[in-house]
Protein backbone atom coordinates (compact mmCIF):
# COMPACT_ATOMS: atom_id res chain seq x y z
CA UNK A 1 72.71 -86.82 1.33
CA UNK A 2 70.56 -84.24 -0.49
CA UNK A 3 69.77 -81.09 0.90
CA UNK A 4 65.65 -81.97 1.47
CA UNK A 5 66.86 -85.40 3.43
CA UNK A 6 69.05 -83.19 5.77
CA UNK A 7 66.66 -80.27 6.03
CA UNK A 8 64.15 -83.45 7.20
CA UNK A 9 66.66 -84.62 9.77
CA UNK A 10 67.28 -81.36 10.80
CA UNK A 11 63.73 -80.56 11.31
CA UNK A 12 63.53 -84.21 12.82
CA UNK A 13 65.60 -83.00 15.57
CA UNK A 14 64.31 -80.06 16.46
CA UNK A 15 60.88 -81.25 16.83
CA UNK A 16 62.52 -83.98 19.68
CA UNK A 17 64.23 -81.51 21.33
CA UNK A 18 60.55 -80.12 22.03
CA UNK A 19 59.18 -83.16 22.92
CA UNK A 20 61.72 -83.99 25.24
CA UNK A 21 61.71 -80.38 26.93
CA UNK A 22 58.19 -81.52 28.30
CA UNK A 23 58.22 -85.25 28.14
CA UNK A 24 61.18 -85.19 30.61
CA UNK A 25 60.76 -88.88 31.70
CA UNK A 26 61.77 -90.07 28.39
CA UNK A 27 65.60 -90.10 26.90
CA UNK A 28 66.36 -91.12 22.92
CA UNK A 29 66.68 -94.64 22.38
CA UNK A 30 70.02 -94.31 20.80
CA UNK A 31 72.30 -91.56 19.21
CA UNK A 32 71.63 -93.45 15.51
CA UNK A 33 69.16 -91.09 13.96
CA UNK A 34 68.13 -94.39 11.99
CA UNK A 35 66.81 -96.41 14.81
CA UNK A 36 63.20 -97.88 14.81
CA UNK A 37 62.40 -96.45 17.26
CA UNK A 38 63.25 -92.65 19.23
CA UNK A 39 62.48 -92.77 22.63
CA UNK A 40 62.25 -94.86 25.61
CA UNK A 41 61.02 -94.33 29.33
CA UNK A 42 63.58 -93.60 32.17
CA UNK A 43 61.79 -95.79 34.29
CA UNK A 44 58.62 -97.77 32.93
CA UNK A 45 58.19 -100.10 30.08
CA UNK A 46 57.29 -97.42 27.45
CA UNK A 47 58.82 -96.59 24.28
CA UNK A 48 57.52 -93.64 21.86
CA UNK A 49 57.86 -92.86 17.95
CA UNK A 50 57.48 -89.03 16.99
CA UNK A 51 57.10 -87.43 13.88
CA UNK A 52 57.38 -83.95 13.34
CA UNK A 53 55.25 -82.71 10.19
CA UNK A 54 54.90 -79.26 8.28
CA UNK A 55 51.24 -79.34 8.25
CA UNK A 56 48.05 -79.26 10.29
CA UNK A 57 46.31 -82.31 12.01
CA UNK A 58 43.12 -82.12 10.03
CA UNK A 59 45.35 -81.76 6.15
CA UNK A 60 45.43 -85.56 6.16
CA UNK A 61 43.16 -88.46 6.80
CA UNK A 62 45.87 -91.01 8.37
CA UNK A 63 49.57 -91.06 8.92
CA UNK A 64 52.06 -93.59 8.00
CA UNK A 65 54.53 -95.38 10.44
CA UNK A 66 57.14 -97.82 9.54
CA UNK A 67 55.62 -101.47 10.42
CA UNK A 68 59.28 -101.73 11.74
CA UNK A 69 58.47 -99.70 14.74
CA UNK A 70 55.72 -101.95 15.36
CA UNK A 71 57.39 -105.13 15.28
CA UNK A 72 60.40 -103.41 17.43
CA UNK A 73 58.11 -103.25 19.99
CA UNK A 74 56.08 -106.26 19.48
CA UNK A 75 59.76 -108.01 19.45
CA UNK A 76 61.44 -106.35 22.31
CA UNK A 77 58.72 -104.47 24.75
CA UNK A 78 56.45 -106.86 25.58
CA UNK A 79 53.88 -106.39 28.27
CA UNK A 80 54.87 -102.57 27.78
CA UNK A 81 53.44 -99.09 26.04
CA UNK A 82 53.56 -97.79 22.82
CA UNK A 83 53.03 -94.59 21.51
CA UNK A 84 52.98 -93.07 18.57
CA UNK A 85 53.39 -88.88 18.43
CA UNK A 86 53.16 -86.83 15.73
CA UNK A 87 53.98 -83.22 16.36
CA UNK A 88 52.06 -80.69 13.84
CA UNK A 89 51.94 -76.87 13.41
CA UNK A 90 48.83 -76.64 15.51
CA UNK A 91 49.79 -79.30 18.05
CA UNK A 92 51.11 -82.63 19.64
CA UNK A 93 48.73 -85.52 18.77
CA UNK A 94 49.33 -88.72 19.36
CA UNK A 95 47.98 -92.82 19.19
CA UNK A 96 48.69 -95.77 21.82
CA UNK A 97 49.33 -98.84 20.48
CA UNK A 98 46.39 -101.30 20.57
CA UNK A 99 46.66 -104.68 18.22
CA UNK A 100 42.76 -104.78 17.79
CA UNK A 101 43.71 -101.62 15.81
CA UNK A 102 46.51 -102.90 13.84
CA UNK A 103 45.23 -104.80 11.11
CA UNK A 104 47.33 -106.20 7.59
CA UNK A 105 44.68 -103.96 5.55
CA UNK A 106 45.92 -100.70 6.61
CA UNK A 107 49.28 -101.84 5.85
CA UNK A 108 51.30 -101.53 2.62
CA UNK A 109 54.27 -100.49 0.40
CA UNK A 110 54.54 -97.00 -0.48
CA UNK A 111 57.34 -94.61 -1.76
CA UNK A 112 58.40 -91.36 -1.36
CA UNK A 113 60.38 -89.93 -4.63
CA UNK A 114 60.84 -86.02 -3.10
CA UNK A 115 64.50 -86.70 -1.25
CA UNK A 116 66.80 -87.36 -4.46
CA UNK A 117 66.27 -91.16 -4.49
CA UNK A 118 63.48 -93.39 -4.37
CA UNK A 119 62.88 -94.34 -0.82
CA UNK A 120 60.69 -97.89 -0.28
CA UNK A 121 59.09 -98.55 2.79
CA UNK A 122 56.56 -100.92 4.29
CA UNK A 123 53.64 -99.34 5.98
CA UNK A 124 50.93 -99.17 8.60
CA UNK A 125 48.29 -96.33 8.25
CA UNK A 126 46.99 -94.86 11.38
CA UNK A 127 43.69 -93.35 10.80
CA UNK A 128 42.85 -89.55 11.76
CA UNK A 129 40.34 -90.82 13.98
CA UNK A 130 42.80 -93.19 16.21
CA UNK A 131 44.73 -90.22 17.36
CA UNK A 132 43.90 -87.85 20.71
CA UNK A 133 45.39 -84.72 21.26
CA UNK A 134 48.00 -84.10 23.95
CA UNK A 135 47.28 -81.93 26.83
CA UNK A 136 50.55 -80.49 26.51
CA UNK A 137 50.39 -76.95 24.38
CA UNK A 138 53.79 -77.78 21.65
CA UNK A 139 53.56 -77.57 18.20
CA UNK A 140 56.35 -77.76 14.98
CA UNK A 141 57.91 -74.88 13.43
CA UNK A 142 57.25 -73.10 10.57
CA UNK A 143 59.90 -71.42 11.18
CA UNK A 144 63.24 -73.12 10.73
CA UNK A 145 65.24 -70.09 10.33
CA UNK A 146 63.85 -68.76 13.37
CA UNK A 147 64.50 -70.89 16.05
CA UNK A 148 66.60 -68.59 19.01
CA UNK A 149 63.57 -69.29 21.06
CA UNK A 150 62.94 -72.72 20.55
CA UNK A 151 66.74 -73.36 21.30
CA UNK A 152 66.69 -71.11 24.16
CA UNK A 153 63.86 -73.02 25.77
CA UNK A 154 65.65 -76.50 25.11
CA UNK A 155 69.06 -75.19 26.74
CA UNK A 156 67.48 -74.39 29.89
């Protein structure tokens, strides 16, 4: 694994270890950082995707999410929640899933080329728009090298 993919997975992780030091009612799906999908709820039918990202809200007009998270939990939550987070340097935004807003034109095939290897996936596009910010006050770091408070926090 090249040093980018790892610095993502590390970055990956820290941003869940804030989200879970306020989102207390949810656990991690599974110890497999690979798994479609991160969380689930301790008690009620909800699962939840997050993505951390090194940017603002407003630097992009939609976000990508694997269509495998979507089918997960069209496949194996149904009746339940879905959420998808997406942690930024200015805050924690995030979209519900609603299948009037899924539709096959926002999805598609893209690459990303920046990790060492050509990575394929298949898409879904969440517009800006769709997204509503969270009333909890968390953002990503800028700061990877300086995280004694952020791990502090998470410890407690």
């Amino acid at each position: 694994m090249n040093s980018r993919k790892t610095n993502d997975l590390k970055f990956g992780e820290v941003c869940e270890g804030i989200f879970l030091s306020v989102f207390k009612n949810y656990k991690k799906k599974s110890s497999n950082e690979m798994d479609e999908i991160d969380f689930k709820h301790k008690k009620k039918n909800k699962l939840a995707e997050l993505k951390g990202r090194k940017y603002y809200f407003n630097d992009a007009k939609d976000w990508k999410v694997g269509v495998n998270k979507l089918r997960y939990h069209q496949k194996h939550n149904k009746g339940g929640e879905f959420y998808v987070y997406m942690l930024f340097y200015d805050g924690l935004y995030y979209w519900k899933y609603n299948d009037k807003e899924v539709h096959k034109k926002d999805c598609g095939w893209d690459e990303r080329v920046d990790r060492g290897r050509i990575e394929k996936h298949f898409y879904f596009n969440i517009k800006r728009e769709l997204f509503k910010k969270s009333k909890y006050n968390i953002v990503a770091p800028k700061d990877m090298n300086n995280l004694k408070n952020i791990e502090e926090c998470l410890i407690d």
